[in-house]
C-alpha atoms as a PDB file:
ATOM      1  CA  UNK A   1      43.274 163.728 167.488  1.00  0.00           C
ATOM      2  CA  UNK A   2      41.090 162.614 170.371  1.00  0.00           C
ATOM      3  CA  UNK A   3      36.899 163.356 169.790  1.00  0.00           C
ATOM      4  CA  UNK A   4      35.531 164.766 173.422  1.00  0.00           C
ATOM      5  CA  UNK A   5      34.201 161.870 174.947  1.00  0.00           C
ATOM      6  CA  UNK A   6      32.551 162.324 178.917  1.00  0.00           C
ATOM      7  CA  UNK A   7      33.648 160.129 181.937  1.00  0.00           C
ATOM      8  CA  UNK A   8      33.085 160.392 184.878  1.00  0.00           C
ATOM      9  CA  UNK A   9      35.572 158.201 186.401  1.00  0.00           C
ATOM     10  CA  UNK A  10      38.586 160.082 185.807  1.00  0.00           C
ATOM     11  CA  UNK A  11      40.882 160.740 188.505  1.00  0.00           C
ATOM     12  CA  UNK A  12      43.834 162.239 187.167  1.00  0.00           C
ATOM     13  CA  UNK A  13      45.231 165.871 186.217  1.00  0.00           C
ATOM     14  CA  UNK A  14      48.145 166.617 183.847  1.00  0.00           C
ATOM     15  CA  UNK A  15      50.148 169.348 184.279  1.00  0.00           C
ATOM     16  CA  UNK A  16      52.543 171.246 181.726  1.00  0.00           C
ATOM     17  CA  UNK A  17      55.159 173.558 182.099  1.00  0.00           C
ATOM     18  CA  UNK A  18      56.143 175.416 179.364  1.00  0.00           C
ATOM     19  CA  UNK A  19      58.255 178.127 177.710  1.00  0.00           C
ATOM     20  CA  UNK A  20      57.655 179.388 174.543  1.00  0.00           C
ATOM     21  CA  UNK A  21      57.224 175.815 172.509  1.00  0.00           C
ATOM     22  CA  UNK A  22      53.943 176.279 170.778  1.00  0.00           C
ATOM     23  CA  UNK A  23      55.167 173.500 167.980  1.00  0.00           C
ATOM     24  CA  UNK A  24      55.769 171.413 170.418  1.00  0.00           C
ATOM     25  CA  UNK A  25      52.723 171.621 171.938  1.00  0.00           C
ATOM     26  CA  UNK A  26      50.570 171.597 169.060  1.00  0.00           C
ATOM     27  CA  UNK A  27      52.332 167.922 168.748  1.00  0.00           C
ATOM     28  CA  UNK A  28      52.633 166.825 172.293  1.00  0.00           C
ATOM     29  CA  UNK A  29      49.584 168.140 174.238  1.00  0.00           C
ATOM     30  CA  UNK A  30      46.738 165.822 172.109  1.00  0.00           C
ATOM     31  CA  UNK A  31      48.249 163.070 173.902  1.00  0.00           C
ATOM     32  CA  UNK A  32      48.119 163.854 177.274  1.00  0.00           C
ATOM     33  CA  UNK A  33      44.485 164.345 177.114  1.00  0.00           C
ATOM     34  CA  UNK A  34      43.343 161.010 175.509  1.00  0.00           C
ATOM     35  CA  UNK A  35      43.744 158.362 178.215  1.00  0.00           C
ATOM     36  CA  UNK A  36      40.237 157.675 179.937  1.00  0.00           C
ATOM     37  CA  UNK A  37      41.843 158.572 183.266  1.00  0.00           C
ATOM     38  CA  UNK A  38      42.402 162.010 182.398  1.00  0.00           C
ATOM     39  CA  UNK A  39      40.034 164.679 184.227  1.00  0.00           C
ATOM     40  CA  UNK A  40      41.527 167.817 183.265  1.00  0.00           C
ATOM     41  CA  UNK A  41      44.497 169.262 181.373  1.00  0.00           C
ATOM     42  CA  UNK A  42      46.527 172.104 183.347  1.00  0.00           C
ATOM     43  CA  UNK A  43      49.184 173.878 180.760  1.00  0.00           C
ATOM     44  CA  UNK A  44      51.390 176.516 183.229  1.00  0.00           C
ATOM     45  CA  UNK A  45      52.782 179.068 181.188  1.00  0.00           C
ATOM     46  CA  UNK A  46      56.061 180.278 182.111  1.00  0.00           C
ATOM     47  CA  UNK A  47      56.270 183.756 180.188  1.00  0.00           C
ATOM     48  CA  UNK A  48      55.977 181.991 176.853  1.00  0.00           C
ATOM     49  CA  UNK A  49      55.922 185.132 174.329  1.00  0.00           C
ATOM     50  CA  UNK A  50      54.962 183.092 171.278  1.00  0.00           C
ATOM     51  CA  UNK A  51      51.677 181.669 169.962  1.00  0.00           C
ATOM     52  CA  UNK A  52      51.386 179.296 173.061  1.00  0.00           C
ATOM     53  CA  UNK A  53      48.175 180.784 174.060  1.00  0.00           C
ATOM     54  CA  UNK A  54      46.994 180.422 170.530  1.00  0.00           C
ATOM     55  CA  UNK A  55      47.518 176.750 170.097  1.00  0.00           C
ATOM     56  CA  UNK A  56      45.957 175.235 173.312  1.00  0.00           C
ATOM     57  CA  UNK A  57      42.723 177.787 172.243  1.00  0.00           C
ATOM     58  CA  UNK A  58      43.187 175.952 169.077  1.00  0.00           C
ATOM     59  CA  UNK A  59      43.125 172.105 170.146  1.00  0.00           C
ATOM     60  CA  UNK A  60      40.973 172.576 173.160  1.00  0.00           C
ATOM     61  CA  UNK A  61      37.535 172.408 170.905  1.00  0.00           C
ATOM     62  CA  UNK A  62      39.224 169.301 169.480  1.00  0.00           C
ATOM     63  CA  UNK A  63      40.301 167.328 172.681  1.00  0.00           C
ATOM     64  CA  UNK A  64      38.424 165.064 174.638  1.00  0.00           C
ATOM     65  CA  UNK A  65      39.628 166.326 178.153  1.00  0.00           C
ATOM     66  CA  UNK A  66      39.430 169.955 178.667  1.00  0.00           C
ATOM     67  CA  UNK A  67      43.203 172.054 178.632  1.00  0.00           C
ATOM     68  CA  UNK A  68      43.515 175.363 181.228  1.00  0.00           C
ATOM     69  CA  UNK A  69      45.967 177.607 180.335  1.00  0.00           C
ATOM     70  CA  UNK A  70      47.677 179.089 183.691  1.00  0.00           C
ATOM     71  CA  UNK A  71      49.998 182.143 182.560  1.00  0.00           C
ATOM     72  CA  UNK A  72      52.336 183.872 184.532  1.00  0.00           C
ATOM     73  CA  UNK A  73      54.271 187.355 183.222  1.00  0.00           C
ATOM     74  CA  UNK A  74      57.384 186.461 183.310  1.00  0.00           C
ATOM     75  CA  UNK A  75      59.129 182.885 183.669  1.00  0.00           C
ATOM     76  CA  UNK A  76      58.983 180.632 186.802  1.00  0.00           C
ATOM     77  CA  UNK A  77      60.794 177.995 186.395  1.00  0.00           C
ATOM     78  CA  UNK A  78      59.613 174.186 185.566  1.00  0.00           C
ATOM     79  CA  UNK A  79      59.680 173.306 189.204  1.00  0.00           C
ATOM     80  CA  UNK A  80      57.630 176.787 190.613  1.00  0.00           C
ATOM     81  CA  UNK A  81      55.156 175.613 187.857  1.00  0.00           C
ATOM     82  CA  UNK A  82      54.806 172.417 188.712  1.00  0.00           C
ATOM     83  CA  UNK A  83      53.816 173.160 192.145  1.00  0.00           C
ATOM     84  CA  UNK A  84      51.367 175.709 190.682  1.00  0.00           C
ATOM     85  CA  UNK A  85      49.529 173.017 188.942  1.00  0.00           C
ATOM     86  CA  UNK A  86      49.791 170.925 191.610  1.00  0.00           C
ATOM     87  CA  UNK A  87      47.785 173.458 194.285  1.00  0.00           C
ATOM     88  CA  UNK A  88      45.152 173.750 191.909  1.00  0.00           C
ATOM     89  CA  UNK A  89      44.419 169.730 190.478  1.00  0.00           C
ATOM     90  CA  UNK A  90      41.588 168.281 192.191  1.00  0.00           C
ATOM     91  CA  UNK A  91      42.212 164.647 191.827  1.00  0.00           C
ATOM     92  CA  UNK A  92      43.705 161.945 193.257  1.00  0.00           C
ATOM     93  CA  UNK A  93      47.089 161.848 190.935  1.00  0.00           C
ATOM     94  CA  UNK A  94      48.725 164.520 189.399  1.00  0.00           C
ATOM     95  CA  UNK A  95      50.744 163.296 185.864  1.00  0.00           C
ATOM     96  CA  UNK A  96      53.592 165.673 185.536  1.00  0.00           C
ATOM     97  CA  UNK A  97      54.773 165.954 181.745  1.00  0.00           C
ATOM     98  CA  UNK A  98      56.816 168.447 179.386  1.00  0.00           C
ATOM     99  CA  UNK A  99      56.273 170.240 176.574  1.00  0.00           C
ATOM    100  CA  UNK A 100      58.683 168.176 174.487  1.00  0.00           C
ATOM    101  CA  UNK A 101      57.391 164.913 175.218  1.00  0.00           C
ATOM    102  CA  UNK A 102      54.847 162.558 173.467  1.00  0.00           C
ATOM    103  CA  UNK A 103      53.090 159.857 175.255  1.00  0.00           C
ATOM    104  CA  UNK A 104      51.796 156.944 173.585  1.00  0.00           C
ATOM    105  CA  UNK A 105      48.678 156.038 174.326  1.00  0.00           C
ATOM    106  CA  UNK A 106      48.144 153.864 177.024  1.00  0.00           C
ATOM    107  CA  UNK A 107      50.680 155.499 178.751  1.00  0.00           C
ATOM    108  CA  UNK A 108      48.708 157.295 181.777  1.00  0.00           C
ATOM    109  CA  UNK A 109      46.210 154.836 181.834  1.00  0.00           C
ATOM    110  CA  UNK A 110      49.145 152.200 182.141  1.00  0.00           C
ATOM    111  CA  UNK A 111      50.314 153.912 185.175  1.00  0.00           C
ATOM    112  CA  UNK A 112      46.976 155.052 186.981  1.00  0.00           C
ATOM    113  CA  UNK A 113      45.909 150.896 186.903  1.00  0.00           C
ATOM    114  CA  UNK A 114      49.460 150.117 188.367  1.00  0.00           C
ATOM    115  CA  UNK A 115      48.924 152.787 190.901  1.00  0.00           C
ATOM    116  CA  UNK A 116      45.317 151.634 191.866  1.00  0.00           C
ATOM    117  CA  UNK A 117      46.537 147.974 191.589  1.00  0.00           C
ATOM    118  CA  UNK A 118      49.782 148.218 193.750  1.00  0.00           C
ATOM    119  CA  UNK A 119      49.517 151.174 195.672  1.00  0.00           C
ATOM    120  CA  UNK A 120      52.180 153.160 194.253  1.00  0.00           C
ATOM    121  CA  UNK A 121      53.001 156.598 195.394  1.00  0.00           C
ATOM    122  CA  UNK A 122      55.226 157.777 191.671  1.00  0.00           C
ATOM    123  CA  UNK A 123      55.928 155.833 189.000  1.00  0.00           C
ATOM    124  CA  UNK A 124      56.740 156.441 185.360  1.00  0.00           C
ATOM    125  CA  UNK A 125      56.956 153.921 182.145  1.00  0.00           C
ATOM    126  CA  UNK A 126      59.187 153.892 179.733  1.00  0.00           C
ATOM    127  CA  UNK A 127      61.410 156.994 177.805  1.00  0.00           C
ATOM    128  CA  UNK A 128      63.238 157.069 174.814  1.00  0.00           C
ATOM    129  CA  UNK A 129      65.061 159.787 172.791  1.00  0.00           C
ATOM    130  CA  UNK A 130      63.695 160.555 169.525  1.00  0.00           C
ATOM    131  CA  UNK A 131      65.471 162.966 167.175  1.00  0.00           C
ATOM    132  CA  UNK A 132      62.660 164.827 165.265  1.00  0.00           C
ATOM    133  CA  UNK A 133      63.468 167.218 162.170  1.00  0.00           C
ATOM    134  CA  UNK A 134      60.056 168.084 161.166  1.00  0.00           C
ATOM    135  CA  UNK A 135      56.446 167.283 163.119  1.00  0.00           C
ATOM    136  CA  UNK A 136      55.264 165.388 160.158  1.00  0.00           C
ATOM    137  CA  UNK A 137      57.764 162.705 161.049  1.00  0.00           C
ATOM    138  CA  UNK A 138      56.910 161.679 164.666  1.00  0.00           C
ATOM    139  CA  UNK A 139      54.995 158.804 164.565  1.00  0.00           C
ATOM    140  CA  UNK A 140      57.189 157.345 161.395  1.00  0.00           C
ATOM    141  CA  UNK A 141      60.103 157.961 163.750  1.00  0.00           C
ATOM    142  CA  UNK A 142      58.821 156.031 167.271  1.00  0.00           C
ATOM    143  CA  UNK A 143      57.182 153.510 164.996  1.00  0.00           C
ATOM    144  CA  UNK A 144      60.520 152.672 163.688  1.00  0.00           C
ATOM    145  CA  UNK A 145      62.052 152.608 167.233  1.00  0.00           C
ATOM    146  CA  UNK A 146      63.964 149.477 168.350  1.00  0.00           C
ATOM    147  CA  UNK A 147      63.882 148.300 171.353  1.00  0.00           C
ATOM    148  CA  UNK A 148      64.732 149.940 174.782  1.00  0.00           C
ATOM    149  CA  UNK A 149      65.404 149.478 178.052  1.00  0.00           C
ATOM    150  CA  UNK A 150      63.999 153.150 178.430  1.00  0.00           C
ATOM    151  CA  UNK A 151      65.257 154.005 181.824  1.00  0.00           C
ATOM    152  CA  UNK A 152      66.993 157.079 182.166  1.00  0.00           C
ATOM    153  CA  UNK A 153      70.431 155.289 183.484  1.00  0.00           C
ATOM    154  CA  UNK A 154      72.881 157.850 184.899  1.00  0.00           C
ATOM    155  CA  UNK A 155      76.747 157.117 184.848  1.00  0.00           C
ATOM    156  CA  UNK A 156      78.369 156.159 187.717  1.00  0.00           C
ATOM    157  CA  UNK A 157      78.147 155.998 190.505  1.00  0.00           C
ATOM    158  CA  UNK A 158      74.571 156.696 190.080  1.00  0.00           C
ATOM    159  CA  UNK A 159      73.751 152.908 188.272  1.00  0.00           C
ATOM    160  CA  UNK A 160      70.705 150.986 188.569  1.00  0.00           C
ATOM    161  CA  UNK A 161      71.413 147.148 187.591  1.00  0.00           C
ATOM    162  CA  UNK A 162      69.553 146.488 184.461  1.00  0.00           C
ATOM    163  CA  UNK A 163      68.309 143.084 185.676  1.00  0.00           C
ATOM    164  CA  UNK A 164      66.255 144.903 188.530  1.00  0.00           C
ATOM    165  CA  UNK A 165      64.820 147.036 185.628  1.00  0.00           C
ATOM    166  CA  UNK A 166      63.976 143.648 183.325  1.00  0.00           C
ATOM    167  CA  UNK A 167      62.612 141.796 185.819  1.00  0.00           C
ATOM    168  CA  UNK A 168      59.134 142.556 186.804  1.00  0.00           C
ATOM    169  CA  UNK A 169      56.560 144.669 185.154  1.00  0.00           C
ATOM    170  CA  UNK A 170      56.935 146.918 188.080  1.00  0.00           C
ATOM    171  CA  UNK A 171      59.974 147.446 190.089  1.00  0.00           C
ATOM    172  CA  UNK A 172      61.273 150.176 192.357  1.00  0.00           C
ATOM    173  CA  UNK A 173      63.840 152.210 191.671  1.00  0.00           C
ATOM    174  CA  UNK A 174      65.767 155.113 193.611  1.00  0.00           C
ATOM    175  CA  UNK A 175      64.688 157.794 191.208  1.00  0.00           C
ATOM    176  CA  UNK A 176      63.172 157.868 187.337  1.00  0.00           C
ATOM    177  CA  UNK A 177      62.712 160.448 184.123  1.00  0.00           C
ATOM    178  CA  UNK A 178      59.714 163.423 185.021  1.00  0.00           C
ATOM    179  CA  UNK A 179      57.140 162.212 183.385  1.00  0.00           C
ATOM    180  CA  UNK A 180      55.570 160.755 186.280  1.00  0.00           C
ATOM    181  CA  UNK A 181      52.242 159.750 187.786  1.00  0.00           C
ATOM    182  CA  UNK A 182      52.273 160.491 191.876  1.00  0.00           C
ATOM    183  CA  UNK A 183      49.518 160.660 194.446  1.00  0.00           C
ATOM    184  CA  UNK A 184      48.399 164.584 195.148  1.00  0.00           C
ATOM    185  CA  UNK A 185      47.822 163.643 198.829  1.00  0.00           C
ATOM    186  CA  UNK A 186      51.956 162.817 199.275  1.00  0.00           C
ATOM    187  CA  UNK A 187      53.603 165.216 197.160  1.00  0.00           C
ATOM    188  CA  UNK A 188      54.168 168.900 199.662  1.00  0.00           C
ATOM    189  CA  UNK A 189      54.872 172.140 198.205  1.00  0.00           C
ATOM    190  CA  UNK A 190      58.614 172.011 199.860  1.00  0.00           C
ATOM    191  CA  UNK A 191      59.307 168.895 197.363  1.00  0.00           C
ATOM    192  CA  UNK A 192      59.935 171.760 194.607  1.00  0.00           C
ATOM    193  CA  UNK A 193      63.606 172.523 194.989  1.00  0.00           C
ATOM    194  CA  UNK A 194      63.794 175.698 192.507  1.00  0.00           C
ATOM    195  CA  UNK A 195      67.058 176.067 193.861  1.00  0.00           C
ATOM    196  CA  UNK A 196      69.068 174.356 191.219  1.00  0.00           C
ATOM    197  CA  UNK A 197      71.018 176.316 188.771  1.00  0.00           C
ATOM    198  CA  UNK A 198      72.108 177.042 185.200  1.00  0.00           C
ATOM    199  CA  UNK A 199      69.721 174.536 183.068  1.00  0.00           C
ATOM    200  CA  UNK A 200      68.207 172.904 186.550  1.00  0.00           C
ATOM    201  CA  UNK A 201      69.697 169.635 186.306  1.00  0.00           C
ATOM    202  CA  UNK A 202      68.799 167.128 188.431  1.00  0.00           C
ATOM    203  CA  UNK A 203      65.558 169.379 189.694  1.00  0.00           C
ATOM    204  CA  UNK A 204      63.731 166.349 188.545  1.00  0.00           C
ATOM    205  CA  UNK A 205      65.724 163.906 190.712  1.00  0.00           C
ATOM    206  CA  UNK A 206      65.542 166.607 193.941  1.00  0.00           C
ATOM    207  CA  UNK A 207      61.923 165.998 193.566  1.00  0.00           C
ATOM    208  CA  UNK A 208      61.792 162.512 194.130  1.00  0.00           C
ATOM    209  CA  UNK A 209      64.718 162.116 196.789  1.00  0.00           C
ATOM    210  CA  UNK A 210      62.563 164.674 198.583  1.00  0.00           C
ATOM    211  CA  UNK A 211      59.577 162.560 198.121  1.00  0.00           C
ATOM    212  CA  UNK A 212      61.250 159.218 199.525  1.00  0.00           C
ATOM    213  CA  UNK A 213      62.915 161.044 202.251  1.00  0.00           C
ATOM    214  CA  UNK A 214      59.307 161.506 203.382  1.00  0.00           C
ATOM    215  CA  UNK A 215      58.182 158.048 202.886  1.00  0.00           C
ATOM    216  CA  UNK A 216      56.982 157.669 199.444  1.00  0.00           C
ATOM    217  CA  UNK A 217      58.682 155.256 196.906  1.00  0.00           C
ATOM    218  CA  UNK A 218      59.729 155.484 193.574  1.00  0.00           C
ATOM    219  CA  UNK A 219      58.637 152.820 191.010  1.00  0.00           C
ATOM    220  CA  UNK A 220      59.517 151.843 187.054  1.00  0.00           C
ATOM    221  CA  UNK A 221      57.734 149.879 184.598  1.00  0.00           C
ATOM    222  CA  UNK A 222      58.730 148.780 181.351  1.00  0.00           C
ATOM    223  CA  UNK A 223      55.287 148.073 180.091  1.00  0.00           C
ATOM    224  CA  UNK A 224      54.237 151.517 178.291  1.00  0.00           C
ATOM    225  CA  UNK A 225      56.758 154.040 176.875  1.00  0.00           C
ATOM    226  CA  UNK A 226      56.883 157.815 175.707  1.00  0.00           C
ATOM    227  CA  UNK A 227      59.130 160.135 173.857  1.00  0.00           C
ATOM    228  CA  UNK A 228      61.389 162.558 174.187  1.00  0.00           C
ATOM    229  CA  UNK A 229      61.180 164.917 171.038  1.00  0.00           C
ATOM    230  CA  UNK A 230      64.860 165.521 170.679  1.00  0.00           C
ATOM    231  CA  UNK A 231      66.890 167.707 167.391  1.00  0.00           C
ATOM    232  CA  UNK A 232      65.984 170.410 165.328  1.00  0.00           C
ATOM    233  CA  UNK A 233      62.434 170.741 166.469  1.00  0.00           C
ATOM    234  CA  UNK A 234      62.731 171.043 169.796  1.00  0.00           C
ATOM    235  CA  UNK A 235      66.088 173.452 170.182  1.00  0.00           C
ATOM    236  CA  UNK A 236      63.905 176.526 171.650  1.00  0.00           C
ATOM    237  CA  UNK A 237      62.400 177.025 174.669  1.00  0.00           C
ATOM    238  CA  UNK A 238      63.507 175.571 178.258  1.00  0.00           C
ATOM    239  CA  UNK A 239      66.610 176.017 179.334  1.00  0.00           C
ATOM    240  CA  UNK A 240      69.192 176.003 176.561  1.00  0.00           C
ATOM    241  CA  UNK A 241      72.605 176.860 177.486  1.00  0.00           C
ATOM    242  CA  UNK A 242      76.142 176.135 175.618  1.00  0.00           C
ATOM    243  CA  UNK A 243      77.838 172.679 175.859  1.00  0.00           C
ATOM    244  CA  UNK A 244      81.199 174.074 178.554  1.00  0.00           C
ATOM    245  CA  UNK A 245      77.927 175.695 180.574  1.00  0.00           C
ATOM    246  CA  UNK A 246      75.951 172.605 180.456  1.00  0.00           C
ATOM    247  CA  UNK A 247      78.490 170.452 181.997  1.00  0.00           C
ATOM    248  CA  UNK A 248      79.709 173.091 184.719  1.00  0.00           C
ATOM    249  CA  UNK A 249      75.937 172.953 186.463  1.00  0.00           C
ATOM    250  CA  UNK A 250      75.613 169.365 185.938  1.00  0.00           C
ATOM    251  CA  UNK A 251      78.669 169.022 187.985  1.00  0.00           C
ATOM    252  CA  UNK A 252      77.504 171.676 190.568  1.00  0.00           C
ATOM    253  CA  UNK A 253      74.076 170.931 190.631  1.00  0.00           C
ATOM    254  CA  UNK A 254      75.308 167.072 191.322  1.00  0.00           C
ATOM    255  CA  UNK A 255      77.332 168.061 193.795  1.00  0.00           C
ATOM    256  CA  UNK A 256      74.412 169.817 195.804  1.00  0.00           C
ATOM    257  CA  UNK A 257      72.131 166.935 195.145  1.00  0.00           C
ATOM    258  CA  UNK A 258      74.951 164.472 196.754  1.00  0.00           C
ATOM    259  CA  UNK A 259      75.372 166.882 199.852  1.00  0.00           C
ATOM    260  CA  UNK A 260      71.745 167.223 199.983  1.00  0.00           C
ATOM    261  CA  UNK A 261      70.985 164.141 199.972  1.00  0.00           C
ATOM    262  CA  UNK A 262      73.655 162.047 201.214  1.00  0.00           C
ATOM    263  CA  UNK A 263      72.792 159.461 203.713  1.00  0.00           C
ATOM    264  CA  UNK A 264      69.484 158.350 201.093  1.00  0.00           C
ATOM    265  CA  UNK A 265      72.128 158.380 197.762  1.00  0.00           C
ATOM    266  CA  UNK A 266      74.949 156.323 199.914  1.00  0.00           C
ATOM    267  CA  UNK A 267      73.133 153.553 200.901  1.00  0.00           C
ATOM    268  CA  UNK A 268      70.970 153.317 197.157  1.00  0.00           C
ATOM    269  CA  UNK A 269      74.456 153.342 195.469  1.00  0.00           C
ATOM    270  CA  UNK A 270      76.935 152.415 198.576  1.00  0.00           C
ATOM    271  CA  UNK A 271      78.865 155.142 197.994  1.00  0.00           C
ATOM    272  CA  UNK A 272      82.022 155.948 199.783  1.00  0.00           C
ATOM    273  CA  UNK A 273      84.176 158.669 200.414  1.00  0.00           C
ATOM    274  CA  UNK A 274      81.535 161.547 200.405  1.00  0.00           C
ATOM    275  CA  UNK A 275      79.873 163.932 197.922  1.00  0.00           C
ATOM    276  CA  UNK A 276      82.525 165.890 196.390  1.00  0.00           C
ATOM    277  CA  UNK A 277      84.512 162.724 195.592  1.00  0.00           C
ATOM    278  CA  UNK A 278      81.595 160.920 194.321  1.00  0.00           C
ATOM    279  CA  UNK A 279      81.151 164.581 191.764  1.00  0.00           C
ATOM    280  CA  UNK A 280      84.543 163.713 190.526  1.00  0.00           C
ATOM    281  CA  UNK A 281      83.718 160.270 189.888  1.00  0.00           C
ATOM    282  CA  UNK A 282      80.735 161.079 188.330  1.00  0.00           C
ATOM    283  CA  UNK A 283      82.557 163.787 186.170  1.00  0.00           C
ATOM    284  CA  UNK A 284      84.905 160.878 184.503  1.00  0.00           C
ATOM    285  CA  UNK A 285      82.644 158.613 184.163  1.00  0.00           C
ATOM    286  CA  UNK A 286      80.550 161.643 182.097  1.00  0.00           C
ATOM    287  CA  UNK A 287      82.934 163.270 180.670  1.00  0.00           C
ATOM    288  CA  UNK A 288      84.443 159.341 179.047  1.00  0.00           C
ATOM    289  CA  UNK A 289      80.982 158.942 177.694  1.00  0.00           C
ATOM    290  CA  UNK A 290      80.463 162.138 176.077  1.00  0.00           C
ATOM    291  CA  UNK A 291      84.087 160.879 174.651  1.00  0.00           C
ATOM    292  CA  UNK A 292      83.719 157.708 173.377  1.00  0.00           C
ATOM    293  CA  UNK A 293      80.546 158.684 171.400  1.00  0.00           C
ATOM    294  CA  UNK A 294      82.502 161.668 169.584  1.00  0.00           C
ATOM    295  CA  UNK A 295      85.104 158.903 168.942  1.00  0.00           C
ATOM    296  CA  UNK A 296      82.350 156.889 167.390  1.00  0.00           C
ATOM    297  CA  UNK A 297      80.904 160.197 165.217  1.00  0.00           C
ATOM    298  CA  UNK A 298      77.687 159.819 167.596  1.00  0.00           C
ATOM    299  CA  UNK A 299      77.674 163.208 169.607  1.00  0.00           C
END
């Protein structure tokens, strides 16, 4: 747990949706707040009904950076929150993260000296699935992690070539995972598509094709990594829906992201033969994935 510790330098405000996953937080939120870079703490509350409220009173004596609780009555939605914390950070970056997700520790500070150094308008590091039983066994569990290439690779036709991803220790890349870094000044309240339905897949990628439709540009680096708390621990909360359900919107909502953004997502990928055939494409390609690792006893 991070002591409170003053500085005045720090130009950067994270912001938190969440949804009723106070044991998530109570594992998660420490480590936003420890990077140097870190000005404030902004934890949007999407109608959470359980001991949220009590938690982030709980660790905000403890933390060096200070943690706002914004409620709201009933639930927003990820994206409606996100633009909420956005309207009220005061600094130059905004670090979006989840609830479910544990940084390690140079991981803002990694990306806010990238930004400064190359000028970048979003980027994000590294993130890799970790399935977590019990909170007692997080940092035994990413310690024992092999290694990644930590990119959250789509199937086709929506590939990025792995060498572009190895190559540099900062590359750019047509879209990444959410937890990202991106400048305040470029990011407009219309980025925040909450239009997407069922468990909002591909909301995250909306946000970012909106961004680089607009000028801004999308960057990777392998250099720092965080975590996404996966199994029984983290099954509450968000936007759980049944397997048959889950792949019905991901085919919709990819489908409306294709349409949406066409002309941008045909000349990243060179796609052909327009969006619904590139949604049927994409569906085999998913659906033989989510095959071959039942096959292999791995779903």
């Amino acid at each position: 747990m991070c002591q409170k510790q003053a500085n005045p330098n720090s130009d950067v405000t994270v912001v938190i949706p969440t949804y009723n996953r106070c044991q998530e937080l109570e594992v998660t939120l420490p480590t936003y707040s420890c990077s140097r870079c870190v000005k404030e703490v902004l934890v949007v509350s999407n109608g959470s009904i359980d001991g949220t409220s009590k938690v982030i009173q709980d660790i905000n004596d403890k933390m060096r950076k200070p943690v706002k609780e914004i409620q709201f009555a009933v639930k927003l939605g990820a994206q409606k929150a996100k633009a909420i914390g956005l309207a009220q950070s005061q600094t130059k970056y905004v670090l979006f993260g989840e609830d479910d997700v544990y940084l390690s520790p140079n991981y803002i500070e990694t990306l806010y000296l990238l930004s400064e150094e190359y000028n970048c308008d979003i980027i994000s590091g590294k993130i890799i699935d970790v399935q977590v039983g019990k909170t007692h066994e997080i940092e035994r569990l990413i310690a024992s992690q092999t290694i990644s290439l930590g990119f959250p690779q789509d199937h086709r036709p929506f590939v990025v070539p792995e060498q572009n991803l190895k190559s540099n220790k900062l590359c750019e890349v047509p879209f990444t995972h959410a937890i990202i870094l991106v400048k305040s000044a470029g990011i407009k309240d219309n980025f925040f598509n909450p239009w997407y339905r069922g468990n909002g897949y591909r909301e995250e990628t909306d946000l970012l094709l909106n961004a680089r439709e607009s000028g801004m540009k999308v960057f990777f680096t392998h250099t720092t990594c965080c975590y996404h708390l996966r199994g029984s621990m983290s099954r509450k909360g968000g936007q759980r829906i049944n397997r048959v359900l889950a792949e019905f919107w991901a085919m919709y909502n990819t489908w409306y992201m294709l349409k949406k953004h066409w002309n941008l997502l045909s000349n990243d990928f060179n796609l052909k033969c327009g969006p619904l055939f590139n949604t049927f494409l994409y569906f085999l390609h998913r659906e033989r994935h989510y095959l071959l690792r039942l096959v292999k006893g791995q779903w």
